[in-house]
PDB file of N, CA and C in Angstrom:
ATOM      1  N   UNK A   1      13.527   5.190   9.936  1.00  0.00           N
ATOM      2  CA  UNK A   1      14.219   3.988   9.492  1.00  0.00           C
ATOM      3  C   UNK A   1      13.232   2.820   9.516  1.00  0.00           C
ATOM      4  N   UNK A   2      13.133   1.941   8.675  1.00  0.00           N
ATOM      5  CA  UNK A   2      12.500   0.903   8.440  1.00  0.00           C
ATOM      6  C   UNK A   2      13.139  -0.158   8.993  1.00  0.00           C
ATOM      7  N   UNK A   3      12.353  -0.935   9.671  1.00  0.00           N
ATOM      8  CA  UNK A   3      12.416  -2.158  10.410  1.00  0.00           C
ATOM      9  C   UNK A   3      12.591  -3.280   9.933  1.00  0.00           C
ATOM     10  N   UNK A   4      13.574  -4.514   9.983  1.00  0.00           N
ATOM     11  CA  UNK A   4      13.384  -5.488   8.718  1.00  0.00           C
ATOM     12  C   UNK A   4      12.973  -6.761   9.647  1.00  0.00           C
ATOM     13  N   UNK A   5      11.681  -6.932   8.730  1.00  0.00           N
ATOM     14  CA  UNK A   5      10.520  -7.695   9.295  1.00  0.00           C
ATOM     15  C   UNK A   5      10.639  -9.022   8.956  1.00  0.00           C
ATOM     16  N   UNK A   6      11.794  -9.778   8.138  1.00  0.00           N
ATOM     17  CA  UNK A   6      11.958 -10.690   7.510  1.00  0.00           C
ATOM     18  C   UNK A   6      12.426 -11.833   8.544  1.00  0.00           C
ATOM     19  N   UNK A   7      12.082 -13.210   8.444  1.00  0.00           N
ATOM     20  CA  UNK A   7      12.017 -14.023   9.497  1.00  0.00           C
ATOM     21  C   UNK A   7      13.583 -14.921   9.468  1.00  0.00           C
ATOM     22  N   UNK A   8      14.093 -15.430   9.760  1.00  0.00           N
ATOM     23  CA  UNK A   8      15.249 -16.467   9.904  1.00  0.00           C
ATOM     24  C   UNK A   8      15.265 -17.768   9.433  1.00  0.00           C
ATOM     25  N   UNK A   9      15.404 -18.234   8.462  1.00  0.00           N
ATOM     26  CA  UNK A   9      15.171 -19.797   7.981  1.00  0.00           C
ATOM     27  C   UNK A   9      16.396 -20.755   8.840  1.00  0.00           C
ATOM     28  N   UNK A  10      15.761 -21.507   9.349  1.00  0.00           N
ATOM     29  CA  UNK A  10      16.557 -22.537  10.147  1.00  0.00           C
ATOM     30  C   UNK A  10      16.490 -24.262   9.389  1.00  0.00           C
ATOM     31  N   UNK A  11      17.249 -24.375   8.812  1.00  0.00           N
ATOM     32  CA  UNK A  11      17.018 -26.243   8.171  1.00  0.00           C
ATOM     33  C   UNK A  11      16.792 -27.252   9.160  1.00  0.00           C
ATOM     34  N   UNK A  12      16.132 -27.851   9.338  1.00  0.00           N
ATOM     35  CA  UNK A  12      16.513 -29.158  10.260  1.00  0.00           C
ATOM     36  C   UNK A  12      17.409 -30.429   9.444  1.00  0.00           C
ATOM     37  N   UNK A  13      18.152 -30.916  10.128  1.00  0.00           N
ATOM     38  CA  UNK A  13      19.101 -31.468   9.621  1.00  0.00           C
ATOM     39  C   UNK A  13      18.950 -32.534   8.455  1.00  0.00           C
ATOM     40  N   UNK A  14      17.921 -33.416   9.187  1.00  0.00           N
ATOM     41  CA  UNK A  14      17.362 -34.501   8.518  1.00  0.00           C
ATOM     42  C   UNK A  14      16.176 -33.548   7.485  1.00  0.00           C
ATOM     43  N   UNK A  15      15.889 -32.619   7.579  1.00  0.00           N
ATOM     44  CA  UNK A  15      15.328 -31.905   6.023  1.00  0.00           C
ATOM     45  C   UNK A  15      16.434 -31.573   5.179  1.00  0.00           C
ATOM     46  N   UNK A  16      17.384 -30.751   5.215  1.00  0.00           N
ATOM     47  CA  UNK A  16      18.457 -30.799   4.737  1.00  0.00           C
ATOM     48  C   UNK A  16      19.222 -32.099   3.757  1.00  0.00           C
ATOM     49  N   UNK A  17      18.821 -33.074   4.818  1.00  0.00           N
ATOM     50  CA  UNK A  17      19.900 -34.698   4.215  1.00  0.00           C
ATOM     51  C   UNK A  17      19.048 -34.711   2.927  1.00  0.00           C
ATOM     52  N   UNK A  18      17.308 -34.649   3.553  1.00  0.00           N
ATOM     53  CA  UNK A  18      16.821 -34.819   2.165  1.00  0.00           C
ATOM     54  C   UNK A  18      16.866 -33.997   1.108  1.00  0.00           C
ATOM     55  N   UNK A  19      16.598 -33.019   1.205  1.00  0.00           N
ATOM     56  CA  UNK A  19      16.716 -31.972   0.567  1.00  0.00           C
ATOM     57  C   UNK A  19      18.083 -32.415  -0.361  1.00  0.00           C
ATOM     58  N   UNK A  20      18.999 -32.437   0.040  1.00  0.00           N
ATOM     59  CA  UNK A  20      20.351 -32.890  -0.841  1.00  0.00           C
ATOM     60  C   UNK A  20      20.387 -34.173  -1.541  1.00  0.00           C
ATOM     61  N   UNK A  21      19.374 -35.069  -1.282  1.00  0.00           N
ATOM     62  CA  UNK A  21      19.727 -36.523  -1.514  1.00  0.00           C
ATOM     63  C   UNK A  21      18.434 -36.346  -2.670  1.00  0.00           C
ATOM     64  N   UNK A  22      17.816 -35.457  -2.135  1.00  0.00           N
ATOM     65  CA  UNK A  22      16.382 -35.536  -3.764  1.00  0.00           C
ATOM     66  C   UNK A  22      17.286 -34.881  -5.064  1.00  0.00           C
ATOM     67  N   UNK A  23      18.249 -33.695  -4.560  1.00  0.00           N
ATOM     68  CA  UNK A  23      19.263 -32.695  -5.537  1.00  0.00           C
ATOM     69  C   UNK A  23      20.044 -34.036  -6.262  1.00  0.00           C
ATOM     70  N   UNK A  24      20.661 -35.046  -5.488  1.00  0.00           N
ATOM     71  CA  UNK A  24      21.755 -35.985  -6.324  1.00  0.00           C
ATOM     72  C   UNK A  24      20.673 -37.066  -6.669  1.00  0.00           C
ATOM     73  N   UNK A  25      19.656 -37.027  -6.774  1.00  0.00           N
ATOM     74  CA  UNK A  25      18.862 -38.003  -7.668  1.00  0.00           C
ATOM     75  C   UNK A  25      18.357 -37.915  -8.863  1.00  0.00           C
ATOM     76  N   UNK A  26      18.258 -36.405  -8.699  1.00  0.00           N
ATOM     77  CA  UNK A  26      17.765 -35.177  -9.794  1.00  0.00           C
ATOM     78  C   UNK A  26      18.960 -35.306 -10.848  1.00  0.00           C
ATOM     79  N   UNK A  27      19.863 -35.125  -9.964  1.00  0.00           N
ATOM     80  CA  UNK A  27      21.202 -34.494 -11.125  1.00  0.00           C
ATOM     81  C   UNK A  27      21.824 -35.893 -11.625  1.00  0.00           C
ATOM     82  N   UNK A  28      21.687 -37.140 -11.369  1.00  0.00           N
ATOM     83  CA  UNK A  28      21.396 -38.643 -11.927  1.00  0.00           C
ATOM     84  C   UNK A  28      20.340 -38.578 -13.064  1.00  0.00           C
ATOM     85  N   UNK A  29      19.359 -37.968 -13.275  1.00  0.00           N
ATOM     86  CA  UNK A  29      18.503 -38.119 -14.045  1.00  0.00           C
ATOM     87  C   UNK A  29      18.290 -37.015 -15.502  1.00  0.00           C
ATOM     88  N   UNK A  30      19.288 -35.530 -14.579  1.00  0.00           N
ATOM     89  CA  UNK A  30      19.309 -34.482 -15.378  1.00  0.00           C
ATOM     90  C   UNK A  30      20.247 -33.567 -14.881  1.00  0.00           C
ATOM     91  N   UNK A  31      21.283 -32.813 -15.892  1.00  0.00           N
ATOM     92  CA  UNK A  31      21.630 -31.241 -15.166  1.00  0.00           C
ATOM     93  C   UNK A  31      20.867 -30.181 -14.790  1.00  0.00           C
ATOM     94  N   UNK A  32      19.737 -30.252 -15.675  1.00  0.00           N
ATOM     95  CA  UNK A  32      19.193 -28.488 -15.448  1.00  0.00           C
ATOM     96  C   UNK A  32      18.293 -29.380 -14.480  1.00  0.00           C
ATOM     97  N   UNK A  33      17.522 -30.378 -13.931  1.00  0.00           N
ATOM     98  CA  UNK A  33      16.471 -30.724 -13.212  1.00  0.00           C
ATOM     99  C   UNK A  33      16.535 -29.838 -11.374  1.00  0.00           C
ATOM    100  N   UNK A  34      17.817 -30.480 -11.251  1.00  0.00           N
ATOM    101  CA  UNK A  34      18.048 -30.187  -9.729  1.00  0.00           C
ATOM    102  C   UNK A  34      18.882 -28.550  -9.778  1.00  0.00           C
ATOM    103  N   UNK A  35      18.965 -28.113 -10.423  1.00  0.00           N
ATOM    104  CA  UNK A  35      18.733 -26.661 -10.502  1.00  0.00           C
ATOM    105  C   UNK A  35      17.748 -25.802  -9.942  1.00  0.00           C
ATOM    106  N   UNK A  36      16.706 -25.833 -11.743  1.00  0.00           N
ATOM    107  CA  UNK A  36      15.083 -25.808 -11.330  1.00  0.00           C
ATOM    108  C   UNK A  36      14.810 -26.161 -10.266  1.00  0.00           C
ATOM    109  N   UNK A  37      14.260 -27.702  -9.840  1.00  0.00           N
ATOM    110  CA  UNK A  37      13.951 -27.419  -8.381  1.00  0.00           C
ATOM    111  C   UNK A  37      14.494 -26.735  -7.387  1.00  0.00           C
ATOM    112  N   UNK A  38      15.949 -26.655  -7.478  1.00  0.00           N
ATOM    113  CA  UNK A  38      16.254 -26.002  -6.021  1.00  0.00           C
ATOM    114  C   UNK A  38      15.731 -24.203  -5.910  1.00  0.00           C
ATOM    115  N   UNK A  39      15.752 -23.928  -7.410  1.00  0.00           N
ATOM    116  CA  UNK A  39      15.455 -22.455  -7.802  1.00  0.00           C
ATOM    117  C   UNK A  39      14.107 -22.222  -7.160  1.00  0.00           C
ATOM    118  N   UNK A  40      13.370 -23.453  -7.368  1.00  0.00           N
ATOM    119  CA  UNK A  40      12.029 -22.778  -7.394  1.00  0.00           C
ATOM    120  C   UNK A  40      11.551 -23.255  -5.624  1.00  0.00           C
ATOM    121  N   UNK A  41      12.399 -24.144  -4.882  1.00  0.00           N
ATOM    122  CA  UNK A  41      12.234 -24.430  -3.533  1.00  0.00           C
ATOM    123  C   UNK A  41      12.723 -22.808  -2.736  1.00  0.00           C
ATOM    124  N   UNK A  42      13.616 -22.344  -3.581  1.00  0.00           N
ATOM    125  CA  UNK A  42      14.317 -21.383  -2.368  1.00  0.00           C
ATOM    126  C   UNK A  42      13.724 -19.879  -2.373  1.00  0.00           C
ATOM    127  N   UNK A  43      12.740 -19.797  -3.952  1.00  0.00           N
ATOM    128  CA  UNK A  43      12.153 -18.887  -4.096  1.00  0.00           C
ATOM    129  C   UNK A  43      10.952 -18.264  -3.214  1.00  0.00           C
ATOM    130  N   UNK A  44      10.292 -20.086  -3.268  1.00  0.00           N
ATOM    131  CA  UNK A  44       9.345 -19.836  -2.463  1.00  0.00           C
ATOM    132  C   UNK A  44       9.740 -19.883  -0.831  1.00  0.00           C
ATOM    133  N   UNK A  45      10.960 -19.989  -0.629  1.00  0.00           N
ATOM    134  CA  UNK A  45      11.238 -20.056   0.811  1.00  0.00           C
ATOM    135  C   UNK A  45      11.744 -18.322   0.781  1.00  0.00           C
ATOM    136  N   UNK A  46      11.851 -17.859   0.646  1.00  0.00           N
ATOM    137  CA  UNK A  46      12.359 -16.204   0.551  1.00  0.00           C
ATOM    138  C   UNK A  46      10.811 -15.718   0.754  1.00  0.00           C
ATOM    139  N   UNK A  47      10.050 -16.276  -0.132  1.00  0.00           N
ATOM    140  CA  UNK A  47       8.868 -15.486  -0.448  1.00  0.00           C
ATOM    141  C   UNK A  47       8.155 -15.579   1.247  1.00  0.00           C
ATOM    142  N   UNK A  48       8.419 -16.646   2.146  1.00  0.00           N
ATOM    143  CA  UNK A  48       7.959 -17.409   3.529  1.00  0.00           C
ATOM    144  C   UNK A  48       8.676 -16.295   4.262  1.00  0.00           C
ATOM    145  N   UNK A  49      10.184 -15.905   4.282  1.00  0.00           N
ATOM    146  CA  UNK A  49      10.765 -15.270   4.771  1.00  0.00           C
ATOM    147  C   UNK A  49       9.959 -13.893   5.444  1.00  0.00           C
ATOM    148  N   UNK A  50       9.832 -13.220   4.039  1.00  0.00           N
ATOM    149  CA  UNK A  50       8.852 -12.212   4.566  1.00  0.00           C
ATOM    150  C   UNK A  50       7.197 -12.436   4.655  1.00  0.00           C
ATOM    151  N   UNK A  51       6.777 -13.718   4.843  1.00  0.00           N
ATOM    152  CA  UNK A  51       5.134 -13.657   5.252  1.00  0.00           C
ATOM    153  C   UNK A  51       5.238 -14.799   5.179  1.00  0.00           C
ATOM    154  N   UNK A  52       5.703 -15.373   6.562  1.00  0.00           N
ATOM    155  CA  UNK A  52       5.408 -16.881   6.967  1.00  0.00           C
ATOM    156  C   UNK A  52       3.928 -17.436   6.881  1.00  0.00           C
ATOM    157  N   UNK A  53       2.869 -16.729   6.646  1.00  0.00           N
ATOM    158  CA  UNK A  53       1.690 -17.326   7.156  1.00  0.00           C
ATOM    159  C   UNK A  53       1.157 -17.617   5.681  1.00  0.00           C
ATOM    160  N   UNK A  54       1.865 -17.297   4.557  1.00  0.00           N
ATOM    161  CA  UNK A  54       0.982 -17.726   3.005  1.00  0.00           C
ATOM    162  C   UNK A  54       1.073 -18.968   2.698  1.00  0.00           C
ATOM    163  N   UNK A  55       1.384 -19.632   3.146  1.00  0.00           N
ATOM    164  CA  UNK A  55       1.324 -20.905   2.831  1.00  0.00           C
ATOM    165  C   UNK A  55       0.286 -21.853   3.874  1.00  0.00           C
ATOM    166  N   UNK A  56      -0.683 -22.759   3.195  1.00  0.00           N
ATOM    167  CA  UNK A  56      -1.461 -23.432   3.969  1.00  0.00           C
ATOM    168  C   UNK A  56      -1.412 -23.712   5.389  1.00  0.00           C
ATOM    169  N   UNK A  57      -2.091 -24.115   6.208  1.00  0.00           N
ATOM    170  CA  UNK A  57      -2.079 -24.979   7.302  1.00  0.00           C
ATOM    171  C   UNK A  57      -1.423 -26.564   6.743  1.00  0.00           C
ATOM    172  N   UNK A  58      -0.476 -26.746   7.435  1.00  0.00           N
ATOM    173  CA  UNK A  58      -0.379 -28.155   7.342  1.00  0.00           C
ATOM    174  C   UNK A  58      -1.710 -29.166   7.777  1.00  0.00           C
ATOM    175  N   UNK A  59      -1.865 -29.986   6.703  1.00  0.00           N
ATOM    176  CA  UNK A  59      -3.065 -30.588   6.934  1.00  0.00           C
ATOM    177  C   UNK A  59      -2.998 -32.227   7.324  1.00  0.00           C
ATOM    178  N   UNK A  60      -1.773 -32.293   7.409  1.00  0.00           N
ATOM    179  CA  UNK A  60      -1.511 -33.208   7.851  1.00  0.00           C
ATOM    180  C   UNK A  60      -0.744 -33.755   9.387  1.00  0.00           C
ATOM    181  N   UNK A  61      -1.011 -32.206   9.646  1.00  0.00           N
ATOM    182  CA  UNK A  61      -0.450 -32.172  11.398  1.00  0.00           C
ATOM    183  C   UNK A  61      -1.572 -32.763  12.669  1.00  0.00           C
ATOM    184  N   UNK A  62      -1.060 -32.906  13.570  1.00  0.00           N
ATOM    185  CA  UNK A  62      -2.682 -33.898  13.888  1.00  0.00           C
ATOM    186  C   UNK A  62      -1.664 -33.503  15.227  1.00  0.00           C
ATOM    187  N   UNK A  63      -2.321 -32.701  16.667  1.00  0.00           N
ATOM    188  CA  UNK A  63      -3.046 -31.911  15.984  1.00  0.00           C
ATOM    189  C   UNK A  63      -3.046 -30.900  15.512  1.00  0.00           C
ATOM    190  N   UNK A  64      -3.972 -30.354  14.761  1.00  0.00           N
ATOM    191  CA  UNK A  64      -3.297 -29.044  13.773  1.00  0.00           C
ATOM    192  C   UNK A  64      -3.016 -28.134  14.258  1.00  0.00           C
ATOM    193  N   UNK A  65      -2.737 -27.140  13.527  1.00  0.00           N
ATOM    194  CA  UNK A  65      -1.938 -25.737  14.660  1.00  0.00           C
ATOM    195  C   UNK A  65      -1.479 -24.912  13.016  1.00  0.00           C
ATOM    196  N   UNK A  66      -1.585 -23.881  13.623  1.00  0.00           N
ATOM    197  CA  UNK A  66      -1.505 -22.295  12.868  1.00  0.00           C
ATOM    198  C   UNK A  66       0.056 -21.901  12.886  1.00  0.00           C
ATOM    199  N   UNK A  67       0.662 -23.126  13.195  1.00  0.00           N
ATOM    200  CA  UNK A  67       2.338 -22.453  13.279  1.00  0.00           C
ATOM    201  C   UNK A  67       2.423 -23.335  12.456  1.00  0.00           C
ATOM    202  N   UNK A  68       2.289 -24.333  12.077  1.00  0.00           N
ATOM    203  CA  UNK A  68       2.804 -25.873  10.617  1.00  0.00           C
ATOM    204  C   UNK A  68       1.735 -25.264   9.662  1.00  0.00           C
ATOM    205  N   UNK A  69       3.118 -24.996   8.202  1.00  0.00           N
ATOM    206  CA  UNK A  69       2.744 -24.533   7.307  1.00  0.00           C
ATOM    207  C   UNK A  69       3.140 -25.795   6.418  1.00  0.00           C
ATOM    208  N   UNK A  70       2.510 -25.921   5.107  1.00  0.00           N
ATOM    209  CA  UNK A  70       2.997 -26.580   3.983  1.00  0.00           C
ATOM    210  C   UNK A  70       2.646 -26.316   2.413  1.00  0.00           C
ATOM    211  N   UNK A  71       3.867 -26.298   1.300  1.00  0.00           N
ATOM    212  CA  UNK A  71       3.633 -25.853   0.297  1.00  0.00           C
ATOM    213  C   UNK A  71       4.081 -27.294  -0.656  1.00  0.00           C
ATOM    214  N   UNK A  72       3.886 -27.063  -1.358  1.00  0.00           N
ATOM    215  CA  UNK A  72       4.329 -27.712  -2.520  1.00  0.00           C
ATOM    216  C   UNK A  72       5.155 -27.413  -4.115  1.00  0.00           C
ATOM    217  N   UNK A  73       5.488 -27.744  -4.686  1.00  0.00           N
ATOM    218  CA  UNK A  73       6.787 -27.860  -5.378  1.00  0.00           C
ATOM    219  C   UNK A  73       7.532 -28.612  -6.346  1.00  0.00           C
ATOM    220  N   UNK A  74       6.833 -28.717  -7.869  1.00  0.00           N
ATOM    221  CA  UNK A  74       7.398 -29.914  -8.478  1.00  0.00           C
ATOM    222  C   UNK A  74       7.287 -31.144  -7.894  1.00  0.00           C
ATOM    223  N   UNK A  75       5.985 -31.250  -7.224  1.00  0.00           N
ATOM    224  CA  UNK A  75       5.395 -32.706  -6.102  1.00  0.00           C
ATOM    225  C   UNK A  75       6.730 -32.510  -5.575  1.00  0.00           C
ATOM    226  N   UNK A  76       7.349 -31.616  -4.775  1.00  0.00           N
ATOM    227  CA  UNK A  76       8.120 -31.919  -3.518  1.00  0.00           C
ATOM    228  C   UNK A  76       6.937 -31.234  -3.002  1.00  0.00           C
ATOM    229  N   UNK A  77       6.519 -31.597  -1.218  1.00  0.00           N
ATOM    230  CA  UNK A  77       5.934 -31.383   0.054  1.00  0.00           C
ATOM    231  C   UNK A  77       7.217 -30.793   0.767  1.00  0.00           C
ATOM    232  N   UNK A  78       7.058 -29.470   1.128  1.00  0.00           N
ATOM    233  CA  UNK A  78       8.231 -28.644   1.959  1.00  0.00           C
ATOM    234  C   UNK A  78       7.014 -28.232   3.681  1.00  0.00           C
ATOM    235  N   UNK A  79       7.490 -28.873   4.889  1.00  0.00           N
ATOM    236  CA  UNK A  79       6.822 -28.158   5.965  1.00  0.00           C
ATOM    237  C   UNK A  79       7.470 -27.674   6.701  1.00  0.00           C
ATOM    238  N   UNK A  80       7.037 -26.694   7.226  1.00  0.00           N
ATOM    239  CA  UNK A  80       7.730 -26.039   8.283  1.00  0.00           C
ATOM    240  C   UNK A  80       7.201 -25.124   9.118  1.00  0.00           C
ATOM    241  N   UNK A  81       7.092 -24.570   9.967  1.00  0.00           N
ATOM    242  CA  UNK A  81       6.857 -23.871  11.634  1.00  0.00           C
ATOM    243  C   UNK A  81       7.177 -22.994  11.950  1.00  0.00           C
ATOM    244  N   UNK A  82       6.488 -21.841  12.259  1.00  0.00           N
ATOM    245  CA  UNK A  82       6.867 -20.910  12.553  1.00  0.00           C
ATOM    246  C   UNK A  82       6.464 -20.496  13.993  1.00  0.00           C
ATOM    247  N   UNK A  83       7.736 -19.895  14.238  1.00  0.00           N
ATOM    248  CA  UNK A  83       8.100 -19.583  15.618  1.00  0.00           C
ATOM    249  C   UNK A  83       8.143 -18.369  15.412  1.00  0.00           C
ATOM    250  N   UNK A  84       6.976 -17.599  16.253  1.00  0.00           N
ATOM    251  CA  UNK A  84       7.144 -16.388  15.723  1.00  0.00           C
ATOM    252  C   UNK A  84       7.683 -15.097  17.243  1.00  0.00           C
ATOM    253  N   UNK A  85       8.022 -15.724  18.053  1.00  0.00           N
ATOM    254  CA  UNK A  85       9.101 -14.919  19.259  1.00  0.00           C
ATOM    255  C   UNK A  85      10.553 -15.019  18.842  1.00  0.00           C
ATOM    256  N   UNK A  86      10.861 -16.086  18.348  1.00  0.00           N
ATOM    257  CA  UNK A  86      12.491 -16.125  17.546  1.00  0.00           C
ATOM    258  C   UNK A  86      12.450 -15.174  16.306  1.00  0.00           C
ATOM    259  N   UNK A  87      11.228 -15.136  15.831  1.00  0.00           N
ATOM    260  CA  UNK A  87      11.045 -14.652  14.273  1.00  0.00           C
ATOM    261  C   UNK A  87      11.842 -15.533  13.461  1.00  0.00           C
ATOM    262  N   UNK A  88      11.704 -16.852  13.565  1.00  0.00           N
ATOM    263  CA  UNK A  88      12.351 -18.003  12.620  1.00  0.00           C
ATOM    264  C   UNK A  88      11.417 -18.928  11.999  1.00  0.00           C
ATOM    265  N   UNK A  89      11.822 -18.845  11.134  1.00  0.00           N
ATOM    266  CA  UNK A  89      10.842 -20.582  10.328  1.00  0.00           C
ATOM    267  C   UNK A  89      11.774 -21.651  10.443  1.00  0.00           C
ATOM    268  N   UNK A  90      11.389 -22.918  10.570  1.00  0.00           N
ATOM    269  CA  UNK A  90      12.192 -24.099  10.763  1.00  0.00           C
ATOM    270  C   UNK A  90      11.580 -24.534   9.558  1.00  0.00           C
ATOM    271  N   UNK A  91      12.422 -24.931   8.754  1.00  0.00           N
ATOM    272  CA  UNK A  91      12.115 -26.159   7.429  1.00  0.00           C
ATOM    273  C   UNK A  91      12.342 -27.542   7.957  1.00  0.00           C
ATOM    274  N   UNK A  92      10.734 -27.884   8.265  1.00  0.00           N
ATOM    275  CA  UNK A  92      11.400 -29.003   8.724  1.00  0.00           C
ATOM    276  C   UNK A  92      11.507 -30.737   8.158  1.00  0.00           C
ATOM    277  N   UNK A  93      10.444 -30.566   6.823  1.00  0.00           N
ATOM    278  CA  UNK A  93      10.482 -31.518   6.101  1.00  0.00           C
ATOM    279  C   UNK A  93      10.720 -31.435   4.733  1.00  0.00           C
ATOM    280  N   UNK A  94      10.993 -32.142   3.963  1.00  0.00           N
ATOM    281  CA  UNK A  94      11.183 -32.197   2.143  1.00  0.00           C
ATOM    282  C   UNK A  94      10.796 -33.598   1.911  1.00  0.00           C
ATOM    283  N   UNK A  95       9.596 -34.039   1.425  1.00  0.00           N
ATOM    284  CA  UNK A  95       9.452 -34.972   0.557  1.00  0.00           C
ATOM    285  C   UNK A  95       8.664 -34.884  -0.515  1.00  0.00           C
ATOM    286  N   UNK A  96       9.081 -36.514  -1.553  1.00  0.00           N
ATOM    287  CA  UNK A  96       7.972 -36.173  -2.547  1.00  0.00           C
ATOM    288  C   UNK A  96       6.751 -36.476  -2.008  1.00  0.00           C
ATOM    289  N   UNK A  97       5.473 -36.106  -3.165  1.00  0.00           N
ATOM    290  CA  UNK A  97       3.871 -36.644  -2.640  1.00  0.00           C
ATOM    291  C   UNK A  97       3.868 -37.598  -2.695  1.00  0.00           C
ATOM    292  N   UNK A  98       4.205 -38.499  -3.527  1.00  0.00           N
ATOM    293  CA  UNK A  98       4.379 -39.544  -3.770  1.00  0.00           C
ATOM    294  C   UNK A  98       4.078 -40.518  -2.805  1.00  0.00           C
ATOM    295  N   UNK A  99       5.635 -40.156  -1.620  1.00  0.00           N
ATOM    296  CA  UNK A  99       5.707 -40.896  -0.273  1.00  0.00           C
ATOM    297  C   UNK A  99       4.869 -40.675   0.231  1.00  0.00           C
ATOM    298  N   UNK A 100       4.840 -41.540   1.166  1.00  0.00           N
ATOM    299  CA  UNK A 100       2.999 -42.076   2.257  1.00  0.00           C
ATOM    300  C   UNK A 100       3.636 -40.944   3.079  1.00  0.00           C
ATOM    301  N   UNK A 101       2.763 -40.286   3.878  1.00  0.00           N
ATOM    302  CA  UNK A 101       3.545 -38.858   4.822  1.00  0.00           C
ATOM    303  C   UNK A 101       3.202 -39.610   6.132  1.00  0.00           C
ATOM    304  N   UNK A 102       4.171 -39.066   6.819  1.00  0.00           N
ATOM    305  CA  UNK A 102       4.818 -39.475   7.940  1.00  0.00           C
ATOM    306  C   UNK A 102       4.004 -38.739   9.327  1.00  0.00           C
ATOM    307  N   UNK A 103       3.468 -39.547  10.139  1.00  0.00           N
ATOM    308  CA  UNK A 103       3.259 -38.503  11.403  1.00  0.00           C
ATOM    309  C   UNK A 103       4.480 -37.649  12.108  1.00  0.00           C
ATOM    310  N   UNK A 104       4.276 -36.908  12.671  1.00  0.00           N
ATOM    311  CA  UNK A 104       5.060 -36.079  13.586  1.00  0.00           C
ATOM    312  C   UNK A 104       4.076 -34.977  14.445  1.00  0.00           C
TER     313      UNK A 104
END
């Protein structure tokens, strides 16, 4: 029997708010927009699911660390952490590039 190696996506809340509040800005501007993006955010979050580590080092983590990952996305910035004794990823940010990025 095969083992399922696939990790746990956990939202953080305030990624989430954004995450929804970029969707109703989108869908202000377009129907199919906030679709697409969400299609292509959740794809690549499945794709994380099973191999948390393909996505960069966050390079904007200070200091850095091999568990903060970050991808990108229709200039959305998605980061998130992997915890790999839970076998969970935390999503823990969504913004555009645009915005000046935030320490944490």
């Amino acid at each position: 029997m095969v083992k399922n190696s696939s990790f746990k996506i956990i939202w953080d809340v305030q990624a989430l708010e954004h995450f929804k509040e970029i969707l109703e800005y989108l869908n202000e501007q377009s129907n199919q927009a906030p679709k697409i993006v969400k299609k292509a955010i959740f794809d690549r979050i499945t794709t994380i699911k099973k191999n948390p580590l393909v996505s960069e080092k966050d390079k904007l983590r200070n200091p850095p660390s091999k568990d903060y990952r970050a991808f990108i996305v229709f200039s959305y910035r998605i980061t998130y952490q992997i915890q790999n004794e839970a076998k969970e990823v935390r999503i823990l940010r969504i913004r555009h590039t645009s915005r000046e990025p935030l320490g944490y």
